[in-house]
N, C-alpha and C. Protein backbone atom coordinates (compact mmCIF):
# COMPACT_ATOMS: atom_id res chain seq x y z
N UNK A 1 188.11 91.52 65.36
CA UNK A 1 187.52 90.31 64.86
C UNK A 1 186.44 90.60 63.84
N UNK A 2 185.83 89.30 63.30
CA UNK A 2 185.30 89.59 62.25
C UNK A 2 183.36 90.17 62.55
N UNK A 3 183.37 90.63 64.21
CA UNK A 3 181.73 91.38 64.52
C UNK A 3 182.35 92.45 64.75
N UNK A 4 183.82 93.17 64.93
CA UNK A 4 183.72 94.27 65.18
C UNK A 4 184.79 94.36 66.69
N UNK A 5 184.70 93.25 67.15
CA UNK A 5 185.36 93.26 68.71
C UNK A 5 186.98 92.73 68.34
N UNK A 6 187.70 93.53 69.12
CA UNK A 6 189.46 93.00 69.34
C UNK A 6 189.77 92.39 70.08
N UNK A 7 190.84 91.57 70.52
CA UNK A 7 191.80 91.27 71.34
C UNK A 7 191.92 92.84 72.23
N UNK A 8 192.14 92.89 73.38
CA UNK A 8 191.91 93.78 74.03
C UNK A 8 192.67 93.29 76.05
N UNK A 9 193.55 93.97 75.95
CA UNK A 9 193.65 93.94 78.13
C UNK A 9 193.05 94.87 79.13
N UNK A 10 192.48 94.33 79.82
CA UNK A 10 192.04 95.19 80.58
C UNK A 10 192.73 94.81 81.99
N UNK A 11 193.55 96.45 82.61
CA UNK A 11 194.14 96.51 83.50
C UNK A 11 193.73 97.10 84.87
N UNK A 12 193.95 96.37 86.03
CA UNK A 12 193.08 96.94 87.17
C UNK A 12 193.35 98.48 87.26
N UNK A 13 194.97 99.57 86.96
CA UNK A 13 194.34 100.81 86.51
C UNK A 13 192.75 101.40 85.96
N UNK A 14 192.52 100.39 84.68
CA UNK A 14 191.05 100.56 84.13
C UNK A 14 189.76 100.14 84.63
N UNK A 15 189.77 99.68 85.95
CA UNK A 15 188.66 98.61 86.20
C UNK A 15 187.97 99.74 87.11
N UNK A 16 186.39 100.09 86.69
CA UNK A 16 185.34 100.63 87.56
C UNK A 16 185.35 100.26 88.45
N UNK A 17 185.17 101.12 90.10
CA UNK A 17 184.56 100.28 91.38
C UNK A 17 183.35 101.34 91.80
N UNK A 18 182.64 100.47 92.07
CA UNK A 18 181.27 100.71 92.08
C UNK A 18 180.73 100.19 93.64
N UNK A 19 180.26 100.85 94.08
CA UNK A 19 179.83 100.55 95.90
C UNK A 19 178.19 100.35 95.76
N UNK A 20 177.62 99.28 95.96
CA UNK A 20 176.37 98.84 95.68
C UNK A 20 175.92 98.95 97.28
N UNK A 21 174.60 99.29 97.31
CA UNK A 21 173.29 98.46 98.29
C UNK A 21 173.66 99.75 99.61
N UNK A 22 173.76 99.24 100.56
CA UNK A 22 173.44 100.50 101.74
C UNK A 22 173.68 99.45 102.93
N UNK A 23 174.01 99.85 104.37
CA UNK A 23 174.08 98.99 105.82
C UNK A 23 174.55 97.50 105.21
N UNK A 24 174.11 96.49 105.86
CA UNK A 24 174.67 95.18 105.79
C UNK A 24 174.08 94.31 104.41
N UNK A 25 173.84 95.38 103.37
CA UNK A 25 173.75 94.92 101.49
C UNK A 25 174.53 95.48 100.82
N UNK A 26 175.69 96.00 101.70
CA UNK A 26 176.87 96.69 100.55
C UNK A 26 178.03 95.97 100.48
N UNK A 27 178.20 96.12 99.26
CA UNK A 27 179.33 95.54 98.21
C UNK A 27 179.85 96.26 97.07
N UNK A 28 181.37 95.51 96.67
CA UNK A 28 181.93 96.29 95.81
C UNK A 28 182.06 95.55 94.98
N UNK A 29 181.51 96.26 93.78
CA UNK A 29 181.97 96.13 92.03
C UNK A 29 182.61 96.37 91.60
N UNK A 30 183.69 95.80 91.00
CA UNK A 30 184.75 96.13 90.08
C UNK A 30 184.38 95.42 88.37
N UNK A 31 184.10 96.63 87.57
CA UNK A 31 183.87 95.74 86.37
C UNK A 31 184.86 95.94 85.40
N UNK A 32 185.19 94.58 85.24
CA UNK A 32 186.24 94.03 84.34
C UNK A 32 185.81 94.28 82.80
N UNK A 33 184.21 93.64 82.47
CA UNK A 33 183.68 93.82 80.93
C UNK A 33 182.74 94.51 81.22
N UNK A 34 182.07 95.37 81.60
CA UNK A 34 181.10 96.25 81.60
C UNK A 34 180.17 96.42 80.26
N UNK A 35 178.74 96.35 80.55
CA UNK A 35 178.16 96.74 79.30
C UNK A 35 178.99 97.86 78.59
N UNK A 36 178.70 97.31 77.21
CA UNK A 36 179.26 98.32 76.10
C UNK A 36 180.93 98.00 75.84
N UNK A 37 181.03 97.28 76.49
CA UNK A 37 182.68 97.16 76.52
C UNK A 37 183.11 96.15 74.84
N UNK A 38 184.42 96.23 74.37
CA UNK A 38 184.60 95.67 73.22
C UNK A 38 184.01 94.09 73.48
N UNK A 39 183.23 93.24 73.84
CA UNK A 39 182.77 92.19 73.31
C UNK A 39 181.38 92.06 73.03
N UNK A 40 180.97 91.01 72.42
CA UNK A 40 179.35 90.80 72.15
C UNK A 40 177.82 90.87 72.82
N UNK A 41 178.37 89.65 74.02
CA UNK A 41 177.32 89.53 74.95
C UNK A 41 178.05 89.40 76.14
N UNK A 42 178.71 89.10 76.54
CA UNK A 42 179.21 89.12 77.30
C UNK A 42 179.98 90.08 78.89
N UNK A 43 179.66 90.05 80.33
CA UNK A 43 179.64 90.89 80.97
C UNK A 43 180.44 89.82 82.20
N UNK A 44 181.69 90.79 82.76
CA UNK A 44 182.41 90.13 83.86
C UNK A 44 182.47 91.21 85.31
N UNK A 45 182.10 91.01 86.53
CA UNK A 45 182.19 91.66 87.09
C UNK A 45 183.22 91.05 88.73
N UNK A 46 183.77 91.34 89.34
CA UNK A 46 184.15 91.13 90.66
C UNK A 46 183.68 91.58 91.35
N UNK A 47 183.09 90.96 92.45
CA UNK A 47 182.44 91.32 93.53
C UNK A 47 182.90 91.09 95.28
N UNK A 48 183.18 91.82 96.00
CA UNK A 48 183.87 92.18 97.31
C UNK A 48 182.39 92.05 98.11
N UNK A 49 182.23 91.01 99.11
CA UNK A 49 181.54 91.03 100.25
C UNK A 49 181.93 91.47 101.50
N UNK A 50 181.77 92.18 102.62
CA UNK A 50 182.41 91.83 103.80
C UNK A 50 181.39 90.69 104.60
N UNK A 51 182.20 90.40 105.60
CA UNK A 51 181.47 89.37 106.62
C UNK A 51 179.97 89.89 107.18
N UNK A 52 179.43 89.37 106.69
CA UNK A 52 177.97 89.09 107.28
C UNK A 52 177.38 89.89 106.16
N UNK A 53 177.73 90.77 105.39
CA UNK A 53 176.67 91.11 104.64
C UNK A 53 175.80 90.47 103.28
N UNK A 54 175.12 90.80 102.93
CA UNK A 54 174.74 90.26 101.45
C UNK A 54 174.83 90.65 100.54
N UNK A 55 174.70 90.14 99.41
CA UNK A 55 175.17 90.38 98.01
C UNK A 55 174.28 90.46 97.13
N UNK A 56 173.27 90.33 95.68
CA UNK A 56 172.74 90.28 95.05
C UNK A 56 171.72 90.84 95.68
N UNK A 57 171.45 91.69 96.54
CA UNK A 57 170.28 92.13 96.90
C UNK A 57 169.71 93.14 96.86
N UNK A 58 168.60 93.53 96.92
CA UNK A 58 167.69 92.83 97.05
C UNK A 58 167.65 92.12 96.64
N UNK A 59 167.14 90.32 96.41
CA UNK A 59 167.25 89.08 95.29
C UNK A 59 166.55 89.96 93.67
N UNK A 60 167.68 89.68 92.43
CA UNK A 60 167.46 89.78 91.66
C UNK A 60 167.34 88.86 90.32
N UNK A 61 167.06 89.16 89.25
CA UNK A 61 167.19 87.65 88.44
C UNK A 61 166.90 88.35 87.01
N UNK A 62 167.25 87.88 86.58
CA UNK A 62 167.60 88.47 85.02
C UNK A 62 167.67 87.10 83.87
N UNK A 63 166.23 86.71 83.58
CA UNK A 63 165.94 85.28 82.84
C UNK A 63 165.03 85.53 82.09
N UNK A 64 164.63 86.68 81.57
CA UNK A 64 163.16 86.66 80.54
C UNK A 64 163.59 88.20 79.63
N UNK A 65 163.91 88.23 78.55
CA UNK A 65 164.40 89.20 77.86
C UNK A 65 163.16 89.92 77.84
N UNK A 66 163.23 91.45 78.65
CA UNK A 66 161.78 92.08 78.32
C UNK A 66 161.75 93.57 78.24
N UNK A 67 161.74 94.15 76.91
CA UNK A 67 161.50 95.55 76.96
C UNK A 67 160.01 96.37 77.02
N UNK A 68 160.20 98.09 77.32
CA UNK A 68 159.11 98.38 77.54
C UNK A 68 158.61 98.83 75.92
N UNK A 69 157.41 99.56 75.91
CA UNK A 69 156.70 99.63 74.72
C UNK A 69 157.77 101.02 73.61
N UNK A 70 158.66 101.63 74.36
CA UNK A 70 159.37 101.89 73.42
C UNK A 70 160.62 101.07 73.51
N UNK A 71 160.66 100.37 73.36
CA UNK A 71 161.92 99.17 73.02
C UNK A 71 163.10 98.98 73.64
N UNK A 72 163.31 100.19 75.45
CA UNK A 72 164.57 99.79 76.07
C UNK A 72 164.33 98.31 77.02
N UNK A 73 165.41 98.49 77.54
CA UNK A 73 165.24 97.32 77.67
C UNK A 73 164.87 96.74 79.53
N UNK A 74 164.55 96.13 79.95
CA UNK A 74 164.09 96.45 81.02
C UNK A 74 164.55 94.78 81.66
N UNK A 75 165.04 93.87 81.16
CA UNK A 75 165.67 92.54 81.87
C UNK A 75 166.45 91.86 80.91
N UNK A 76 167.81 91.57 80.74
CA UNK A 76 168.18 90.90 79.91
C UNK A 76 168.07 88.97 80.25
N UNK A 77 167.91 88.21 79.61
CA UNK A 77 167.72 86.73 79.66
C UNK A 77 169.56 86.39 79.57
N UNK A 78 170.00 86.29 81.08
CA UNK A 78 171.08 85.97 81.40
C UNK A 78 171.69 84.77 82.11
N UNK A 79 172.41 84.14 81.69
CA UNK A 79 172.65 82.58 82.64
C UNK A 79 173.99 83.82 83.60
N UNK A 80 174.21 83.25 84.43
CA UNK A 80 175.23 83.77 85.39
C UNK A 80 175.73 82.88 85.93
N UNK A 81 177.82 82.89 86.10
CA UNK A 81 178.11 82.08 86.53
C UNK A 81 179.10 82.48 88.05
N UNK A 82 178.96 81.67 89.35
CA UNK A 82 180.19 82.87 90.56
C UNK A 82 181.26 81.57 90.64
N UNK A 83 182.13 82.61 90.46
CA UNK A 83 183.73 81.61 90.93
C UNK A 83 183.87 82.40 92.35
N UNK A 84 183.80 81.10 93.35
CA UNK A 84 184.04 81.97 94.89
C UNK A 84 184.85 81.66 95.46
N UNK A 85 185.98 82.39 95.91
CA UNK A 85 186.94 83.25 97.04
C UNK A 85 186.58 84.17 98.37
N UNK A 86 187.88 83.21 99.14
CA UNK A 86 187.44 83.72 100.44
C UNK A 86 188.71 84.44 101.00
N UNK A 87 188.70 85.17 102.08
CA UNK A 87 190.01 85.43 102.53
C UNK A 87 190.92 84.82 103.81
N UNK A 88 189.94 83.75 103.87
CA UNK A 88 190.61 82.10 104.55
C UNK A 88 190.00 80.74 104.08
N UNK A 89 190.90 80.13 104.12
CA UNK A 89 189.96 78.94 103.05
C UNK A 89 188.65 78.50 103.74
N UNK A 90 188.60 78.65 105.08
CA UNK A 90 187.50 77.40 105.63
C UNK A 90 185.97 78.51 105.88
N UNK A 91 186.54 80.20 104.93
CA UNK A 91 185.06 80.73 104.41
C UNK A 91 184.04 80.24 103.62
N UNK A 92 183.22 80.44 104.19
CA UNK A 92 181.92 80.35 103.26
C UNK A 92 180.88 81.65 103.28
N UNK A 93 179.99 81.19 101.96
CA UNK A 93 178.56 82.12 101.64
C UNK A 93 177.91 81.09 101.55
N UNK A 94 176.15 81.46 101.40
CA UNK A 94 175.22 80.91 101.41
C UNK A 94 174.36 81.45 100.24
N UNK A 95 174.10 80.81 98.96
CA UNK A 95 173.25 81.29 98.24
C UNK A 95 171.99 80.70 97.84
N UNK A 96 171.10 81.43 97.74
CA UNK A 96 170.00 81.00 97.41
C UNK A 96 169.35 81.24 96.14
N UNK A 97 169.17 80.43 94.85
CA UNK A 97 168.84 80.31 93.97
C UNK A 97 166.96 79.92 93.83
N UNK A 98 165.86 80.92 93.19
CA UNK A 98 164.86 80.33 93.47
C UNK A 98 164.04 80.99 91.93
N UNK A 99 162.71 80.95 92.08
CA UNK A 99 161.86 81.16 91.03
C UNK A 99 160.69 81.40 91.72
N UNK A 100 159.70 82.56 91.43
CA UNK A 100 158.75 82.65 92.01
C UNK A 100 157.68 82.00 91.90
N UNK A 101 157.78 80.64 90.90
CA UNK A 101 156.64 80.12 90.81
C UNK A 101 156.88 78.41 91.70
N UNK A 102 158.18 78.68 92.17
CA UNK A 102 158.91 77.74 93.43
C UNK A 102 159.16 76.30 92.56
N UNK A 103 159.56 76.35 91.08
CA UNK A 103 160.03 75.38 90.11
C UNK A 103 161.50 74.80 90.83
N UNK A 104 162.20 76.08 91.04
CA UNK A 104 163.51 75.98 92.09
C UNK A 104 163.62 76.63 92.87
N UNK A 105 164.61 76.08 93.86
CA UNK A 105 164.21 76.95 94.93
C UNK A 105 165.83 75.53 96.04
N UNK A 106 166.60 76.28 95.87
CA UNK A 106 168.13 75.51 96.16
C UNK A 106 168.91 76.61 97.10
N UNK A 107 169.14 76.19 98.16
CA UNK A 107 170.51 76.62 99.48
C UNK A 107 171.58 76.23 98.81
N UNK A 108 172.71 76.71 98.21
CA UNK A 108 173.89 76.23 97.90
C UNK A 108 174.83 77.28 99.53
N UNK A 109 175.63 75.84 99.53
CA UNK A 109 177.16 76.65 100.77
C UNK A 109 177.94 76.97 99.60
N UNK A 110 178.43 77.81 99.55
CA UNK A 110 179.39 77.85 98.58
C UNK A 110 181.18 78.23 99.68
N UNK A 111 181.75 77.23 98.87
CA UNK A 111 183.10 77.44 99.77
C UNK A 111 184.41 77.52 98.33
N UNK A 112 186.06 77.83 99.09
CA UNK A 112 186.16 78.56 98.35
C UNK A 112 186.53 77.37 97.16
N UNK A 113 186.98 78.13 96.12
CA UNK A 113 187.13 77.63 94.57
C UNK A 113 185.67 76.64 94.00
N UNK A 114 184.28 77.36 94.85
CA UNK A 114 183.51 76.35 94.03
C UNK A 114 182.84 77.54 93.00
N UNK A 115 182.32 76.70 92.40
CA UNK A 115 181.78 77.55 91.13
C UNK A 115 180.13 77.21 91.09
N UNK A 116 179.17 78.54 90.80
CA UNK A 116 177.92 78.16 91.13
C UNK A 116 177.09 78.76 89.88
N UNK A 117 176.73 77.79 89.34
CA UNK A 117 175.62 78.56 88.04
C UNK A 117 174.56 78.60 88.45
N UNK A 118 174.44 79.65 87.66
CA UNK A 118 172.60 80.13 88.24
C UNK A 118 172.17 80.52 86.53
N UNK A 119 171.18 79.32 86.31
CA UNK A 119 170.70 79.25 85.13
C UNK A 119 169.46 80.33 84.72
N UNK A 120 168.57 80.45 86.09
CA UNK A 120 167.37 81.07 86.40
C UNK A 120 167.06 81.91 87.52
N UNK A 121 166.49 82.46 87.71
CA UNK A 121 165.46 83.00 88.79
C UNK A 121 166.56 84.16 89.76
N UNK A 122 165.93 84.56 91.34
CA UNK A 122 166.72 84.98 91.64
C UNK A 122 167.75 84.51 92.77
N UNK A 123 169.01 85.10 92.78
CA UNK A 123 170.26 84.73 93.20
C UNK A 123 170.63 85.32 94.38
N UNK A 124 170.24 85.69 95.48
CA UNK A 124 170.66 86.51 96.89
C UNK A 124 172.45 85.57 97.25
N UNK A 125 173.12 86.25 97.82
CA UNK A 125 174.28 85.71 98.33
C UNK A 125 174.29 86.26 100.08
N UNK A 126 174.54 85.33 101.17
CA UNK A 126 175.01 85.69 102.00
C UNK A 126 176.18 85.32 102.59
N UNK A 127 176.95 86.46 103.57
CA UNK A 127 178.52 85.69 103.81
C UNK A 127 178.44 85.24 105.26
N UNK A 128 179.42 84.58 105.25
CA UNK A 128 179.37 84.21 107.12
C UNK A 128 180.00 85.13 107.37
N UNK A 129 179.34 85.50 109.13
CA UNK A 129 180.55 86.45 109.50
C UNK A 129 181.74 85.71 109.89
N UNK A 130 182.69 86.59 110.15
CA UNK A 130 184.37 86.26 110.22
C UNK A 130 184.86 86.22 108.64
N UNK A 131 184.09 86.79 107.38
CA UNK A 131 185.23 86.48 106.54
C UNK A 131 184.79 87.24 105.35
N UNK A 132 185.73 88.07 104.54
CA UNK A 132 185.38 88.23 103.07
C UNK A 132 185.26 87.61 102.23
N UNK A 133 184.12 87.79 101.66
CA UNK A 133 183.95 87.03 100.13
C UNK A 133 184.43 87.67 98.99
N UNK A 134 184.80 86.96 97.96
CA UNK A 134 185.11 87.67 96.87
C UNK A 134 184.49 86.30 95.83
N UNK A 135 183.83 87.21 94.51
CA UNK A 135 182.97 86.20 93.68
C UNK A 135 183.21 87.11 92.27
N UNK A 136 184.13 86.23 91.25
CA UNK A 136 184.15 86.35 89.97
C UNK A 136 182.68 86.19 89.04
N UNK A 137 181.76 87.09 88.46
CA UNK A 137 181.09 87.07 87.78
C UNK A 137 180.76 86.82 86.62
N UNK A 138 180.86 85.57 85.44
CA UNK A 138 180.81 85.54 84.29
C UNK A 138 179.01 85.76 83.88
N UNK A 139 178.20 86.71 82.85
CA UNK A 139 177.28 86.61 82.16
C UNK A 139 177.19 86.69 81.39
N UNK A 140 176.44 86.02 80.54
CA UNK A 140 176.06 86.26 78.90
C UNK A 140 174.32 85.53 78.48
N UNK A 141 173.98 86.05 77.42
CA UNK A 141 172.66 85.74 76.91
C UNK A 141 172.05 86.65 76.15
N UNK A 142 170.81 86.83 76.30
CA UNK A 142 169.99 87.63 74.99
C UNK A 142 170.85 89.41 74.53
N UNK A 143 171.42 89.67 75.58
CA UNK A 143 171.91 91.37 75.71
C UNK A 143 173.03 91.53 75.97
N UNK A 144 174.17 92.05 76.22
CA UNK A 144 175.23 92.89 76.78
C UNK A 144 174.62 93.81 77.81
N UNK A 145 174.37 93.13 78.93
CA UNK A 145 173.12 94.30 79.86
C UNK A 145 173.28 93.68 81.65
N UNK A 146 173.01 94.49 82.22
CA UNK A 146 172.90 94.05 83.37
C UNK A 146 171.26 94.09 83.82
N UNK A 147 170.87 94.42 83.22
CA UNK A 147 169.22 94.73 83.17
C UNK A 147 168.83 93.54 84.00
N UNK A 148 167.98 93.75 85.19
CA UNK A 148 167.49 92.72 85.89
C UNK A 148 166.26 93.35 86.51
N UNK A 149 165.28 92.27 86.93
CA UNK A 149 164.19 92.56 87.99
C UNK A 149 164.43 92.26 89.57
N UNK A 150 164.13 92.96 90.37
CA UNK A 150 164.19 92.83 91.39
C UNK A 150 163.09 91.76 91.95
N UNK A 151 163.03 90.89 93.04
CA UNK A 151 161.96 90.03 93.40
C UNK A 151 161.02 91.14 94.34
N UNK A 152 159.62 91.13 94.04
CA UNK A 152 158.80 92.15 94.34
C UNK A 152 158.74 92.17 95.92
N UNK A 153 158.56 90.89 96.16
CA UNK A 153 158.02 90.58 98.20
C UNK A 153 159.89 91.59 99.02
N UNK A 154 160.67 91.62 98.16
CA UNK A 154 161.73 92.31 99.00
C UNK A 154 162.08 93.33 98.43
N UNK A 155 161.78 93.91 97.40
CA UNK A 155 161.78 95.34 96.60
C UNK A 155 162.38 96.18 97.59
N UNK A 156 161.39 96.14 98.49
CA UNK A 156 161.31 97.61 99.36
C UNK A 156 162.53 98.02 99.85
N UNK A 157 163.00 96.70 100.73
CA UNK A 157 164.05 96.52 101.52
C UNK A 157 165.35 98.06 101.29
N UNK A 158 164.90 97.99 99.68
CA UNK A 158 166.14 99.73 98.94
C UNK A 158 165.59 100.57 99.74
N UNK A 159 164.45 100.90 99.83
CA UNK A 159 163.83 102.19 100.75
C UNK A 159 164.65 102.24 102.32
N UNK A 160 165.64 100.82 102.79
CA UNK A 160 165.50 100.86 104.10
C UNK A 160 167.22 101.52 104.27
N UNK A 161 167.64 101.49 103.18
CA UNK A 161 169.10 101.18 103.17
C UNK A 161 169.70 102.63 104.01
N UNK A 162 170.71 102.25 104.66
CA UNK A 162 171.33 103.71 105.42
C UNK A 162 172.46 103.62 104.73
N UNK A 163 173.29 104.44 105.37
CA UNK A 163 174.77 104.92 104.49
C UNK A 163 175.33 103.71 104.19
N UNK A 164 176.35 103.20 103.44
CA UNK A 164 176.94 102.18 102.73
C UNK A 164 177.74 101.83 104.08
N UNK A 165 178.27 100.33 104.33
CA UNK A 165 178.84 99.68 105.43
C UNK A 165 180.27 100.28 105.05
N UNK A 166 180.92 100.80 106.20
CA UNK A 166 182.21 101.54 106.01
C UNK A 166 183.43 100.67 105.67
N UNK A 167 183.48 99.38 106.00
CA UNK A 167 184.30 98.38 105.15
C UNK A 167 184.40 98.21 103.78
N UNK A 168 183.20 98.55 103.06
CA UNK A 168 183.52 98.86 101.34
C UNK A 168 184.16 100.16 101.49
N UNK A 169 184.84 100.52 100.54
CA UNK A 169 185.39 99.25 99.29
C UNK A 169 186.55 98.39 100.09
N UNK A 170 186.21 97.06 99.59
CA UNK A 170 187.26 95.99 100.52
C UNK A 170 188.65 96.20 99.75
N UNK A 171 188.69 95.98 98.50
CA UNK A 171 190.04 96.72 98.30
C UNK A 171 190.13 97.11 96.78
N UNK A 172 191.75 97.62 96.60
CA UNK A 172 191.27 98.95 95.28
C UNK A 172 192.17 98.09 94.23
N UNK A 173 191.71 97.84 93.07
CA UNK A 173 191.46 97.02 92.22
C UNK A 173 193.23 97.36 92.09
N UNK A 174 194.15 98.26 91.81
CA UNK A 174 195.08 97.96 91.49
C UNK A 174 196.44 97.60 92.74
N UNK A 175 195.42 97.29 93.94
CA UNK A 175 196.81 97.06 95.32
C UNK A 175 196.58 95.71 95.15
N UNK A 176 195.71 94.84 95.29
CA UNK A 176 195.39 93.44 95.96
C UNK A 176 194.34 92.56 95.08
N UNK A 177 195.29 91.42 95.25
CA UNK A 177 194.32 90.48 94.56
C UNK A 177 193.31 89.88 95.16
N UNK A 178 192.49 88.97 95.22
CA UNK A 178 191.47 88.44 95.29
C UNK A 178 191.74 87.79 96.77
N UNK A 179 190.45 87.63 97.67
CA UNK A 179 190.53 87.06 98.95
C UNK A 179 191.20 85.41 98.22
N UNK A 180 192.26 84.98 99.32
CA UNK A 180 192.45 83.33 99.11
C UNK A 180 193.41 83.55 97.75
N UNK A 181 193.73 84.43 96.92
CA UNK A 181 195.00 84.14 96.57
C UNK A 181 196.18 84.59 97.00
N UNK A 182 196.39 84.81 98.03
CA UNK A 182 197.79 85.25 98.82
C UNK A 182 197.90 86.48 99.25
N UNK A 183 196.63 87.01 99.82
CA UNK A 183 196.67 88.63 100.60
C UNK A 183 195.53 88.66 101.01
N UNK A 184 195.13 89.08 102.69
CA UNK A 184 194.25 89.21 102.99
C UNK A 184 193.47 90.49 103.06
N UNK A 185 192.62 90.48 102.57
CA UNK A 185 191.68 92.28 102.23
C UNK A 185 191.57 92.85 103.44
């Protein structure tokens, strides 16, 4: 195209999986557009919950474009959008959308095929137990970046993490599709 970016497929052969967080905060990444990848701003990721654990965590949020004094970059100003899947329909997660200066501050249930924007602040996800989550990631805004801040009052929580929950990875990007479209993880 005319910035430089193609028409382009990307095949679950090609798709990164990535095992995030530690005990009952681990999850799997599969990135579809990964920073640096042929488009502009734009970043897509899939994300694998198992039952009961959480997701986005420690709560993170990525809304104020801010580098350090030599110019990397240290938060990109990102709207984020989750398309959520379950691996029975009558799953749910629980997310919490907030701002530390408590402007917002919203419980969404999220059940499956709803779609949840998160314009601001930070985004924690939790699943019910009895069920996998699976959550399509669309972002875009100031960067091509995943660059985010962590919320300070739960920072620590990384210091606590033990070995990764032995249910990740929920499944391998080129056997199975998504919880709730016709195979259970």
């Amino acid at each position: 195209g005319a910035d430089g970016h193609s028409a382009h497929v990307v095949t679950p052969e090609t798709v990164a999986v990535e095992i995030r967080g530690g005990g009952n905060a681990t999850r799997q990444i599969n990135s579809l557009f990964p920073p640096g990848c042929g488009c502009h701003r734009l970043v897509a990721v899939e994300v694998y919950t198992p039952a009961g654990n959480w997701s986005s965590y420690p709560p993170h949020k990525h809304d104020v474009h801010r580098t350090d004094p030599a110019g990397n970059l240290l938060e990109a100003d990102l709207e984020e959008i989750y398309f959520y899947k379950f691996d029975r329909p009558e799953g749910y997660a629980i997310q919490r959308v907030y701002t530390a200066d408590g402007r917002l501050d919203e419980l969404i249930v999220a059940r499956q095929d709803d779609v949840v924007l998160v314009p601001e602040g930070y985004h924690p996800v939790v699943v019910a137990p009895g069920y996998t989550a699976y959550y399509l990631n669309f972002l875009a805004g100031s960067a091509q970046s995943l660059a985010n801040s962590d919320d300070p009052a739960h920072a620590w929580v990384k210091g606590t993490w033990t070995a990764p929950d032995p249910r990740v990875p929920v499944v391998r990007p080129q056997t199975a599709p998504p919880p709730g479209a016709g195979s259970t993880p």
